[in-house]
ModelCIF file with pLDDT and N, C-alpha, C, O atoms, coordinates in Angstrom:
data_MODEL
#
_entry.id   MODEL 
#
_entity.id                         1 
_entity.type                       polymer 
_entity.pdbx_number_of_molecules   1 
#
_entity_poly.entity_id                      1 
_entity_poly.type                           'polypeptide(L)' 
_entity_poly.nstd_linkage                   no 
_entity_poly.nstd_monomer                   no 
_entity_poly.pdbx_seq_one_letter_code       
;(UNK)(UNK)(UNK)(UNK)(UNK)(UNK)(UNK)(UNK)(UNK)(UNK)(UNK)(UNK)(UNK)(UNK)(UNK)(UNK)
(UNK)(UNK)(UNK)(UNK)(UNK)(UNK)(UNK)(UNK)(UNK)(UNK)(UNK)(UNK)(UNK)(UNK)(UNK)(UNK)
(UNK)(UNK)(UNK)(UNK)(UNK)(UNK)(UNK)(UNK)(UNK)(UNK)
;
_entity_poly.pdbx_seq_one_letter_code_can   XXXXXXXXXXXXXXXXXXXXXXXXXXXXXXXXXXXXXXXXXX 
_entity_poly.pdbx_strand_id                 A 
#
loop_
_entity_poly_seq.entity_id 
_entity_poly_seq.num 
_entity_poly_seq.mon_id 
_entity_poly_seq.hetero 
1 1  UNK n 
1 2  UNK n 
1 3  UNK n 
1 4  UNK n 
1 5  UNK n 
1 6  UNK n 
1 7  UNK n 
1 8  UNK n 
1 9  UNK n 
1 10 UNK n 
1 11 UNK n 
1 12 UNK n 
1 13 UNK n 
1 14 UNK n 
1 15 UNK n 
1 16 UNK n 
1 17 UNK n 
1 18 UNK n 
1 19 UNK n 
1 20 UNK n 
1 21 UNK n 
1 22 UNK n 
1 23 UNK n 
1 24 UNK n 
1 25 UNK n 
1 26 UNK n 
1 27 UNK n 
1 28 UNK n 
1 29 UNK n 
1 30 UNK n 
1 31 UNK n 
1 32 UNK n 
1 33 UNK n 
1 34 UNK n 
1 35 UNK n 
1 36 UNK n 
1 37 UNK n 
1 38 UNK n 
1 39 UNK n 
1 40 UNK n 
1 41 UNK n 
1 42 UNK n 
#
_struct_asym.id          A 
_struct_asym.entity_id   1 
#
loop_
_ma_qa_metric.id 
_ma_qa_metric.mode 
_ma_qa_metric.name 
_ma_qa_metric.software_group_id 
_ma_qa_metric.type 
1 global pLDDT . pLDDT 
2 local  pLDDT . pLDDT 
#
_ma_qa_metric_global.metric_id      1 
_ma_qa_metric_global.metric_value   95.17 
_ma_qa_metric_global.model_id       1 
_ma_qa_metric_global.ordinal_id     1 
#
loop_
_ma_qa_metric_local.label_asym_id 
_ma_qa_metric_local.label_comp_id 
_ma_qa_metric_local.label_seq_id 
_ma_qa_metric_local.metric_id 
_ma_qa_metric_local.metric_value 
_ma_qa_metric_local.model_id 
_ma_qa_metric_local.ordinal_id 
A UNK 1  2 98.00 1 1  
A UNK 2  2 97.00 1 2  
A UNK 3  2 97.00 1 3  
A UNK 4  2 96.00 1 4  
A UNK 5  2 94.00 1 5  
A UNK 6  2 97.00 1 6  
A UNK 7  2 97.00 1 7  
A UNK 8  2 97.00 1 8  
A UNK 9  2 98.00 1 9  
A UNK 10 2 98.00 1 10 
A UNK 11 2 97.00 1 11 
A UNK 12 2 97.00 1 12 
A UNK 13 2 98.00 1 13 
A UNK 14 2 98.00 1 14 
A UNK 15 2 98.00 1 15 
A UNK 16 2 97.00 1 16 
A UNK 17 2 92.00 1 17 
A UNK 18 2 96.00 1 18 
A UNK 19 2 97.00 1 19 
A UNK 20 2 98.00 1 20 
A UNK 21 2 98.00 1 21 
A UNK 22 2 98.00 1 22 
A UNK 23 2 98.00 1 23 
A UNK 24 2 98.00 1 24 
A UNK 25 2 98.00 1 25 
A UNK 26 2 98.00 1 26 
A UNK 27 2 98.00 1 27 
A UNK 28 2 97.00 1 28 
A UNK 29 2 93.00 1 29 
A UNK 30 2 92.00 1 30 
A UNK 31 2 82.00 1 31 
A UNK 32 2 87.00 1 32 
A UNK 33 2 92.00 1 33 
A UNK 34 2 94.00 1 34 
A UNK 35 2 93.00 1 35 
A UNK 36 2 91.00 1 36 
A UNK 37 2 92.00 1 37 
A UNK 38 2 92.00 1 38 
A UNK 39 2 92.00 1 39 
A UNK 40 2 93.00 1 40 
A UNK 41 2 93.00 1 41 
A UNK 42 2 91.00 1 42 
#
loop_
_atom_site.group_PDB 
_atom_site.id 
_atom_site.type_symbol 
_atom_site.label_atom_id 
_atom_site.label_alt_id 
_atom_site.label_comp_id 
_atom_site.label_asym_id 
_atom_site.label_entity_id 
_atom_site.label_seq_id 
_atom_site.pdbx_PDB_ins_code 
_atom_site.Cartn_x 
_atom_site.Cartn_y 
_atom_site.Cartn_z 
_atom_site.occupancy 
_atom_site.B_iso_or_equiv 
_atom_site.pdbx_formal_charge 
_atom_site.auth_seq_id 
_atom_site.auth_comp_id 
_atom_site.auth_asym_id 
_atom_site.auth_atom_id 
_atom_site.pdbx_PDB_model_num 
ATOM 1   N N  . UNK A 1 1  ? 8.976  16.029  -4.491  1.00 98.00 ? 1  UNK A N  1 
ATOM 2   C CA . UNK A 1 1  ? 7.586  16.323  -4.139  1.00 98.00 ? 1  UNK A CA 1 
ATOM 3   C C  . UNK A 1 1  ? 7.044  15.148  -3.341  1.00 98.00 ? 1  UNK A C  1 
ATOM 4   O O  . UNK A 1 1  ? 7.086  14.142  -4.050  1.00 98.00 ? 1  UNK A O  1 
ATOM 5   N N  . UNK A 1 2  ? 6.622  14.932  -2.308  1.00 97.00 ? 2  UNK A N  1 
ATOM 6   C CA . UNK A 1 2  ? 6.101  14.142  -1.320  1.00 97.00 ? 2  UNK A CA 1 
ATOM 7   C C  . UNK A 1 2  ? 4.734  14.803  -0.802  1.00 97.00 ? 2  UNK A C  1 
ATOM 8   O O  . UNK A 1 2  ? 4.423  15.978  -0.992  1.00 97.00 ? 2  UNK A O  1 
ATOM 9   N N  . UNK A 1 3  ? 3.802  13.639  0.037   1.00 97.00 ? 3  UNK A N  1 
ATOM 10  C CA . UNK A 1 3  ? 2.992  13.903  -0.069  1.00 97.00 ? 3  UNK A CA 1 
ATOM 11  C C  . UNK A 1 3  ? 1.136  13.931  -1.054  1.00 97.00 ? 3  UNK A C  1 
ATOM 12  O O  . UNK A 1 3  ? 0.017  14.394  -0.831  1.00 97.00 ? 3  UNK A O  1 
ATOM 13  N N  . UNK A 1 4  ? 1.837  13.103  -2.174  1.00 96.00 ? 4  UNK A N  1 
ATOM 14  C CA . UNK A 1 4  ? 1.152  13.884  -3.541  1.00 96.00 ? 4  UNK A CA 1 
ATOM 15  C C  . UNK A 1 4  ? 1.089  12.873  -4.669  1.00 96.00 ? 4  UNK A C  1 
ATOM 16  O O  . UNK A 1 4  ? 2.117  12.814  -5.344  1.00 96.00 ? 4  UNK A O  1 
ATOM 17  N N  . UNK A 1 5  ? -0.129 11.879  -5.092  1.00 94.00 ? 5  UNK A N  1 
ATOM 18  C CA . UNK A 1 5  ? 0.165  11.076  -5.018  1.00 94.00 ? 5  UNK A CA 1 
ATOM 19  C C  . UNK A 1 5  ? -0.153 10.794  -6.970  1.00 94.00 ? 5  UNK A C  1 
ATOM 20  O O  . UNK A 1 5  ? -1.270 10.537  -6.519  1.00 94.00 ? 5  UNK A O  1 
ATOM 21  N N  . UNK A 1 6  ? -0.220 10.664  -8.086  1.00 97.00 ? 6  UNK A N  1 
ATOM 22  C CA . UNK A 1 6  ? 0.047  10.465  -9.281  1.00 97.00 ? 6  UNK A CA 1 
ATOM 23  C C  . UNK A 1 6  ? -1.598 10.353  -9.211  1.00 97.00 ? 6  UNK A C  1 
ATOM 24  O O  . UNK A 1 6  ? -2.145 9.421   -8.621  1.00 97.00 ? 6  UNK A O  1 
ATOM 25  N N  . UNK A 1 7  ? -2.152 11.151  -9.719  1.00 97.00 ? 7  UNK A N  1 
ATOM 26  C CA . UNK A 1 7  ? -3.617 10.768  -10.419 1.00 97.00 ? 7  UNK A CA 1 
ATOM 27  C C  . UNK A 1 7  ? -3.714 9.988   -11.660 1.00 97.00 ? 7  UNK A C  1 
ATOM 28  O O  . UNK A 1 7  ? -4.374 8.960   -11.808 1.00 97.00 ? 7  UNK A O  1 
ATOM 29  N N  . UNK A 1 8  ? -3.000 10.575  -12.521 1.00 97.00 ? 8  UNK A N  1 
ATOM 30  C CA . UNK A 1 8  ? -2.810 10.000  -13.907 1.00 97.00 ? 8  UNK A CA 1 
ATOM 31  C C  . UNK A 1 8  ? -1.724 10.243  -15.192 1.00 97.00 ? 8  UNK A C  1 
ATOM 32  O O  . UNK A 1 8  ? -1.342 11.367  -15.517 1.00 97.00 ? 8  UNK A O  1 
ATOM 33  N N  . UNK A 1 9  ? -1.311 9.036   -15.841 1.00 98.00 ? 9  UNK A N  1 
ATOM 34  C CA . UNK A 1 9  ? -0.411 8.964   -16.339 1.00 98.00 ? 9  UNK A CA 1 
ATOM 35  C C  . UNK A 1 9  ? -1.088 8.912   -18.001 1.00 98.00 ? 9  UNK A C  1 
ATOM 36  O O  . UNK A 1 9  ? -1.824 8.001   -18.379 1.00 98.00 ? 9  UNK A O  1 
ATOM 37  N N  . UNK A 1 10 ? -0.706 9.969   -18.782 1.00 98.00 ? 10 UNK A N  1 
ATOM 38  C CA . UNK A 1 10 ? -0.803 9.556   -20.429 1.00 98.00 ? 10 UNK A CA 1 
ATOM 39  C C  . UNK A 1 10 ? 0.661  9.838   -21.003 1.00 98.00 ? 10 UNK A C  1 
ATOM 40  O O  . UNK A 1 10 ? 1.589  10.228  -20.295 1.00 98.00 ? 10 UNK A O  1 
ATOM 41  N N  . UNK A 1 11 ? 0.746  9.612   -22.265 1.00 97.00 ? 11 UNK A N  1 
ATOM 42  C CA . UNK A 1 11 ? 1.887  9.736   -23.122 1.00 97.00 ? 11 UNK A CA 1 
ATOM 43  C C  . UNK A 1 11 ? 2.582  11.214  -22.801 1.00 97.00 ? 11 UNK A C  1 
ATOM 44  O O  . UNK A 1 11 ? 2.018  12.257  -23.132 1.00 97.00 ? 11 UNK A O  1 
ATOM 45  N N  . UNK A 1 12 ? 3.586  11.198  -22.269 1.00 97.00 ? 12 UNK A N  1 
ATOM 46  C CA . UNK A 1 12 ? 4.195  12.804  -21.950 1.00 97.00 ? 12 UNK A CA 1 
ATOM 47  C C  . UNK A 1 12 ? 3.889  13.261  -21.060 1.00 97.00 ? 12 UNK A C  1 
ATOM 48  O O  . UNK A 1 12 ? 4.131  14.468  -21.085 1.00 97.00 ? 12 UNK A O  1 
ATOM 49  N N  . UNK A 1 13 ? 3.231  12.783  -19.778 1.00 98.00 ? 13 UNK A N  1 
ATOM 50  C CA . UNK A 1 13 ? 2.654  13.619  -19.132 1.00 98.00 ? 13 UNK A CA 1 
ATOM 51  C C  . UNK A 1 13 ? 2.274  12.853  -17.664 1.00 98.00 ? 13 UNK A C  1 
ATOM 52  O O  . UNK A 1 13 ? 2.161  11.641  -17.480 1.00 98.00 ? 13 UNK A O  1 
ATOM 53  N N  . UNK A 1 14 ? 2.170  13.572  -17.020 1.00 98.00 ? 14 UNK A N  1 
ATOM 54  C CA . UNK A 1 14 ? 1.740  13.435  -15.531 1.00 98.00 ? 14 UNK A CA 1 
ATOM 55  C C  . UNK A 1 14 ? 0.696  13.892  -14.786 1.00 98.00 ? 14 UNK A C  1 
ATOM 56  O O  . UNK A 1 14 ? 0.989  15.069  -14.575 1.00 98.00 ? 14 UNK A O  1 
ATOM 57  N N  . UNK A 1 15 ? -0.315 13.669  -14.277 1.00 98.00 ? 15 UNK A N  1 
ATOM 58  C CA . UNK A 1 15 ? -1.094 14.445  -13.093 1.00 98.00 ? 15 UNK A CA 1 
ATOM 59  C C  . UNK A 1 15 ? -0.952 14.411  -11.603 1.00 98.00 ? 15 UNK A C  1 
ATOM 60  O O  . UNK A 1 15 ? -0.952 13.294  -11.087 1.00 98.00 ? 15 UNK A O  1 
ATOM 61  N N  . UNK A 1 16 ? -0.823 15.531  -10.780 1.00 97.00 ? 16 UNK A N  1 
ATOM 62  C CA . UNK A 1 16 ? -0.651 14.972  -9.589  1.00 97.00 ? 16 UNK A CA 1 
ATOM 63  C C  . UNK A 1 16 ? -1.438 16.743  -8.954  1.00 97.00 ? 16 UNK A C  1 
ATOM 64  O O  . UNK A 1 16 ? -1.283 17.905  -9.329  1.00 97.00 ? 16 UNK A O  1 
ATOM 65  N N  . UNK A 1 17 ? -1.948 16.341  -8.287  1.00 92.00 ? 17 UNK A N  1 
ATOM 66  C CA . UNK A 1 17 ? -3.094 17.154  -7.379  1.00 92.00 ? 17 UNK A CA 1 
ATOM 67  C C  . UNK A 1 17 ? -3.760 18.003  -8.406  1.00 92.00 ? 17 UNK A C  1 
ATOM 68  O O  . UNK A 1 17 ? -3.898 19.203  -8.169  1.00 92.00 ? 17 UNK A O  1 
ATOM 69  N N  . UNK A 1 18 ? -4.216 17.455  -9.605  1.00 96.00 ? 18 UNK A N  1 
ATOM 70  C CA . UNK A 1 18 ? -4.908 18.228  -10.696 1.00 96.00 ? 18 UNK A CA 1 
ATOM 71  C C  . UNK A 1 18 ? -3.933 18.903  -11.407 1.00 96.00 ? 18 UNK A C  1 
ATOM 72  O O  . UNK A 1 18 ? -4.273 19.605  -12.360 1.00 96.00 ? 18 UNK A O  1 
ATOM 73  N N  . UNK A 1 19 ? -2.770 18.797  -11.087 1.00 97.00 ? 19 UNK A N  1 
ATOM 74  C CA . UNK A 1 19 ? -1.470 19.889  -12.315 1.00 97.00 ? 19 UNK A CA 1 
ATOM 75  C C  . UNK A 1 19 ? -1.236 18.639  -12.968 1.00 97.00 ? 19 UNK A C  1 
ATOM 76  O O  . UNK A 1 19 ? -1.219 17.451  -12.648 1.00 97.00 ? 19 UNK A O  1 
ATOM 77  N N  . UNK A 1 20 ? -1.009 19.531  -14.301 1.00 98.00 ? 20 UNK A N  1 
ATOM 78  C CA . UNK A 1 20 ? -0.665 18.154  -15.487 1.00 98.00 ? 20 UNK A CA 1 
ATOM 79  C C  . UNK A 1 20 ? 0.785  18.962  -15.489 1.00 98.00 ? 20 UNK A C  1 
ATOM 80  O O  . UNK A 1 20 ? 1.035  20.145  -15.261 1.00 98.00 ? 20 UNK A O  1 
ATOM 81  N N  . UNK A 1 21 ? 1.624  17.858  -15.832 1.00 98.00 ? 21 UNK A N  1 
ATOM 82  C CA . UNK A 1 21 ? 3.015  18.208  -15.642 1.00 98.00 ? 21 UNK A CA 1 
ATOM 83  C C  . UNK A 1 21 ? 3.573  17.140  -17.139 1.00 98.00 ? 21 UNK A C  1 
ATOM 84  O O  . UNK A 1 21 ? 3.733  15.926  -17.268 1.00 98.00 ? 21 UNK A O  1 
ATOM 85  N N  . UNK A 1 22 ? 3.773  18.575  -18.286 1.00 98.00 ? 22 UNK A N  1 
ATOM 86  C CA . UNK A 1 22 ? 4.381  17.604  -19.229 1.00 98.00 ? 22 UNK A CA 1 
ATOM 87  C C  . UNK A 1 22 ? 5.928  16.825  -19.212 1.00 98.00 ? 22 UNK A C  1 
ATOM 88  O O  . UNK A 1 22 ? 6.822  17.528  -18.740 1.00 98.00 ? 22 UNK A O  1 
ATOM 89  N N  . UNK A 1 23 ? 6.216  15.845  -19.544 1.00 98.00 ? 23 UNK A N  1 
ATOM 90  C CA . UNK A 1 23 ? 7.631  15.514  -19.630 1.00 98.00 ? 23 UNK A CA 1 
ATOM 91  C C  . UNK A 1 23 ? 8.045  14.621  -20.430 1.00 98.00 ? 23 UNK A C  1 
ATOM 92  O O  . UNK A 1 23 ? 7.325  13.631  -20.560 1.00 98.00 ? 23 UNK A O  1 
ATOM 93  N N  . UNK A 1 24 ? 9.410  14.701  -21.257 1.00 98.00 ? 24 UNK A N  1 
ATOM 94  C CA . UNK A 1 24 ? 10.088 14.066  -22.106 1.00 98.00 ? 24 UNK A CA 1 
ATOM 95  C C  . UNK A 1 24 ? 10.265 12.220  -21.296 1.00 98.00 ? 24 UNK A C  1 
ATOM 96  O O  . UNK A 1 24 ? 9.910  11.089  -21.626 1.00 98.00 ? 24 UNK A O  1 
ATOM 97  N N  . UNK A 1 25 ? 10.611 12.508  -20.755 1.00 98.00 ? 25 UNK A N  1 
ATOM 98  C CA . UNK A 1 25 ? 10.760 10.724  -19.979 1.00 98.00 ? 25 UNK A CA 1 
ATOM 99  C C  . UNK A 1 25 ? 10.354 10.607  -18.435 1.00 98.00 ? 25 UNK A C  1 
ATOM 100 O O  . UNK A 1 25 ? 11.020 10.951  -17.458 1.00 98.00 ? 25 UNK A O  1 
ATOM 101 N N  . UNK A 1 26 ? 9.014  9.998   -18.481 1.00 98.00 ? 26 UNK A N  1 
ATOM 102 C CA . UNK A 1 26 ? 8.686  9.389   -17.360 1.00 98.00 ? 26 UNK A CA 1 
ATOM 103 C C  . UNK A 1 26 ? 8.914  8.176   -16.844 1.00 98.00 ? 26 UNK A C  1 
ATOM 104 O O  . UNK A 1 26 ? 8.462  7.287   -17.566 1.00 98.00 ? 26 UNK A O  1 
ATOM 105 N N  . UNK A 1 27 ? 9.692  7.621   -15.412 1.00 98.00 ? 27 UNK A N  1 
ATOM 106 C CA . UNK A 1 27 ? 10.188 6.287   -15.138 1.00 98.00 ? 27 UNK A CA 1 
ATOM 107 C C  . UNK A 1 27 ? 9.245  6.001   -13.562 1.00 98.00 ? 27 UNK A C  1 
ATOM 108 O O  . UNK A 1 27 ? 8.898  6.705   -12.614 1.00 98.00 ? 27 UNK A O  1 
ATOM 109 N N  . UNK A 1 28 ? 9.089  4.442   -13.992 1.00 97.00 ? 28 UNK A N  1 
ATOM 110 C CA . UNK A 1 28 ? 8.500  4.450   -12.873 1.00 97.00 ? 28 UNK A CA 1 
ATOM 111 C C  . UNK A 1 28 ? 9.195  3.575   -11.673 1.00 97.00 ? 28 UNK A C  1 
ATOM 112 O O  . UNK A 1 28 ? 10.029 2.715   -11.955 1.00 97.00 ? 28 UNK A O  1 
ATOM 113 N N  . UNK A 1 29 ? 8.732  3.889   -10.056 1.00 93.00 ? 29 UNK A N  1 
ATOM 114 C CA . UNK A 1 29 ? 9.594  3.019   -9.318  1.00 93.00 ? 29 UNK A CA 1 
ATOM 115 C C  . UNK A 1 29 ? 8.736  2.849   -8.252  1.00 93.00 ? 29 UNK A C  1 
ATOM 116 O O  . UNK A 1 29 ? 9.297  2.536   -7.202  1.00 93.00 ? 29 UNK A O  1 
ATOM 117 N N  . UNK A 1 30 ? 7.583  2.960   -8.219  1.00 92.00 ? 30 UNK A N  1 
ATOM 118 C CA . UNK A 1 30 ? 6.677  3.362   -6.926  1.00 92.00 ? 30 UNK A CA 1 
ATOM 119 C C  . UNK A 1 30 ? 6.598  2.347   -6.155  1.00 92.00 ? 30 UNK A C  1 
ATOM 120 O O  . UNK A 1 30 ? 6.281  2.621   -4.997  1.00 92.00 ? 30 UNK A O  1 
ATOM 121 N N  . UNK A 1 31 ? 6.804  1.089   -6.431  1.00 82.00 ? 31 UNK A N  1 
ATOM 122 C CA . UNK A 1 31 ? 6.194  -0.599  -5.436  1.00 82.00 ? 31 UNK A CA 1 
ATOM 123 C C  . UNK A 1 31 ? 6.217  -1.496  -6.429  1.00 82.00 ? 31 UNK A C  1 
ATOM 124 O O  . UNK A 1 31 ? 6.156  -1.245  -7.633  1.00 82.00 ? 31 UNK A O  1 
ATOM 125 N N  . UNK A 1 32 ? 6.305  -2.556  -5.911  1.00 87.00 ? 32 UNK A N  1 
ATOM 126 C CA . UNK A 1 32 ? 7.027  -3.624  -6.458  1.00 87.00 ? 32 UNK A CA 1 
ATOM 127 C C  . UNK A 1 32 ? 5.291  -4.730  -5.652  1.00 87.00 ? 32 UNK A C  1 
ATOM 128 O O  . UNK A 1 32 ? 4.447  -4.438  -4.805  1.00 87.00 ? 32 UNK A O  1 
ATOM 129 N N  . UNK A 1 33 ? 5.516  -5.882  -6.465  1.00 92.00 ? 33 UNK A N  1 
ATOM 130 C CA . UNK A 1 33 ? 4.187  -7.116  -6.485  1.00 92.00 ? 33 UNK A CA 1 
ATOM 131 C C  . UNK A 1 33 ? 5.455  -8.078  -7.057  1.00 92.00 ? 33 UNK A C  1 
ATOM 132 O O  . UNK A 1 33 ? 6.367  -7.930  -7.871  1.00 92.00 ? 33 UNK A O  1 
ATOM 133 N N  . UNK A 1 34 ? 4.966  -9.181  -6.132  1.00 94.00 ? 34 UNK A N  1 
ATOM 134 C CA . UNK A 1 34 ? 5.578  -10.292 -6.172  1.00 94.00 ? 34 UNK A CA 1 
ATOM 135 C C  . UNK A 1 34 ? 5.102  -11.431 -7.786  1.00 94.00 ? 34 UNK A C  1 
ATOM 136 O O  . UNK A 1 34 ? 3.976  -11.768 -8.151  1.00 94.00 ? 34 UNK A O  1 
ATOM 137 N N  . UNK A 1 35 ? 5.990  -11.644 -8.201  1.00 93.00 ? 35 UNK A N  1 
ATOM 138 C CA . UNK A 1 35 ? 5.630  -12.031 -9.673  1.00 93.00 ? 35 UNK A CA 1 
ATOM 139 C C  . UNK A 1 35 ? 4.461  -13.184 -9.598  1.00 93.00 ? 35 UNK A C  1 
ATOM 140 O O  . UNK A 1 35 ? 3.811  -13.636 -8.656  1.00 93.00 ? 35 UNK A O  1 
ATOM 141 N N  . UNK A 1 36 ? 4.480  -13.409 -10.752 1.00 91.00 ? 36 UNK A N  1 
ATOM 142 C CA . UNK A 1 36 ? 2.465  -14.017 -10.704 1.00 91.00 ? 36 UNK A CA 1 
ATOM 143 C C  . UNK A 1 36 ? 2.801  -15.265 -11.058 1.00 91.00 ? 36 UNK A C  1 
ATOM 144 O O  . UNK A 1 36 ? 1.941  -15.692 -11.829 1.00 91.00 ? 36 UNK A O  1 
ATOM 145 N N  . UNK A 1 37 ? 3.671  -16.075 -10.855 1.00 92.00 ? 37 UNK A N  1 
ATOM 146 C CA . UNK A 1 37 ? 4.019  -17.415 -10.073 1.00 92.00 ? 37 UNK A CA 1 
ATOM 147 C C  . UNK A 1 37 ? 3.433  -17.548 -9.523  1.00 92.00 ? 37 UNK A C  1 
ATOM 148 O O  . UNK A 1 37 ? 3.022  -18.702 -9.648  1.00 92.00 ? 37 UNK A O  1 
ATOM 149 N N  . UNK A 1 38 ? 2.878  -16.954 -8.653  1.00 92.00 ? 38 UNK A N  1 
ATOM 150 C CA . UNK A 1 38 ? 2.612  -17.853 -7.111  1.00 92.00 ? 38 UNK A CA 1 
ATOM 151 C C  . UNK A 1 38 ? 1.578  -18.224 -7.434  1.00 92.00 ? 38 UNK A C  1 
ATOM 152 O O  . UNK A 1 38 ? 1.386  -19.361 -7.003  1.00 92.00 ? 38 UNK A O  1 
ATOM 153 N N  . UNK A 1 39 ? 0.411  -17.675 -8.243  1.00 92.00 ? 39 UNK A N  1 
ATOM 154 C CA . UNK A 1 39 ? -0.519 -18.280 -8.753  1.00 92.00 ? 39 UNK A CA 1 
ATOM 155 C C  . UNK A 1 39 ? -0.700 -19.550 -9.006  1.00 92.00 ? 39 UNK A C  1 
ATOM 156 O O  . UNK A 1 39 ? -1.726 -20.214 -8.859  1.00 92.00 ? 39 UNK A O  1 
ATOM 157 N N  . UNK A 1 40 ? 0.554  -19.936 -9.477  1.00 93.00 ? 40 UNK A N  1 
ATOM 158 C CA . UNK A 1 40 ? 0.181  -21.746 -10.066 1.00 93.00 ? 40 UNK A CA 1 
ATOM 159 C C  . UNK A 1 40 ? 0.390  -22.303 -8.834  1.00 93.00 ? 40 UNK A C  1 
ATOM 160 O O  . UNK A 1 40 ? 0.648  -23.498 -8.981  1.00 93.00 ? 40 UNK A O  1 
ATOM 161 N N  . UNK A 1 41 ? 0.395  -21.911 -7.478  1.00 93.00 ? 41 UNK A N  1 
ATOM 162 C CA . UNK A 1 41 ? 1.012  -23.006 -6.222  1.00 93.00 ? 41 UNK A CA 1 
ATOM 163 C C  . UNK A 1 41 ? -0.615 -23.149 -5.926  1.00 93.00 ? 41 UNK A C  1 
ATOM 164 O O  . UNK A 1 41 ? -0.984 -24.306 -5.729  1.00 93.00 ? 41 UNK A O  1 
ATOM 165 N N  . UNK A 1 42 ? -1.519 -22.232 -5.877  1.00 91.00 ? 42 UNK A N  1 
ATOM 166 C CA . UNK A 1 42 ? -2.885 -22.751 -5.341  1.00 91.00 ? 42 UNK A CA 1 
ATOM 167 C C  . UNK A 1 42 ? -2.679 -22.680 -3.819  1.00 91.00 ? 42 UNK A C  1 
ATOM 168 O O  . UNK A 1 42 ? -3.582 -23.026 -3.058  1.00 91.00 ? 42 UNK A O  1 
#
C-alpha cells in the first residue's frame, strides 16, 4: 500500500486513511534519526 500514510498506531492495530486495520504483529521501519549523541557536541 503506498501512498497512505499511518494516522495512528494502538495495541493491535493500525490506522491509515481512517480504516483501522487489526493485526497480530506490527513492525516498524519507516526512517531512521541520527542517535541523540550529537546533542552533547553543542
Amino acid at each position: 500500500i503506498t501512498g497512505q500514510a499511518v494516522e495512528s498506531i494502538e495495541p493491535g492495530a493500525v490506522t491509515i486513511a481512517g480504516k483501522r486495520i487489526a493485526a497480530g504483529t506490527i513492525v516498524w521501519g519507516a526512517g531512521v534519526k541520527a542517535s541523540d549523541a550529537g546533542r552533547w557536541l553543542g
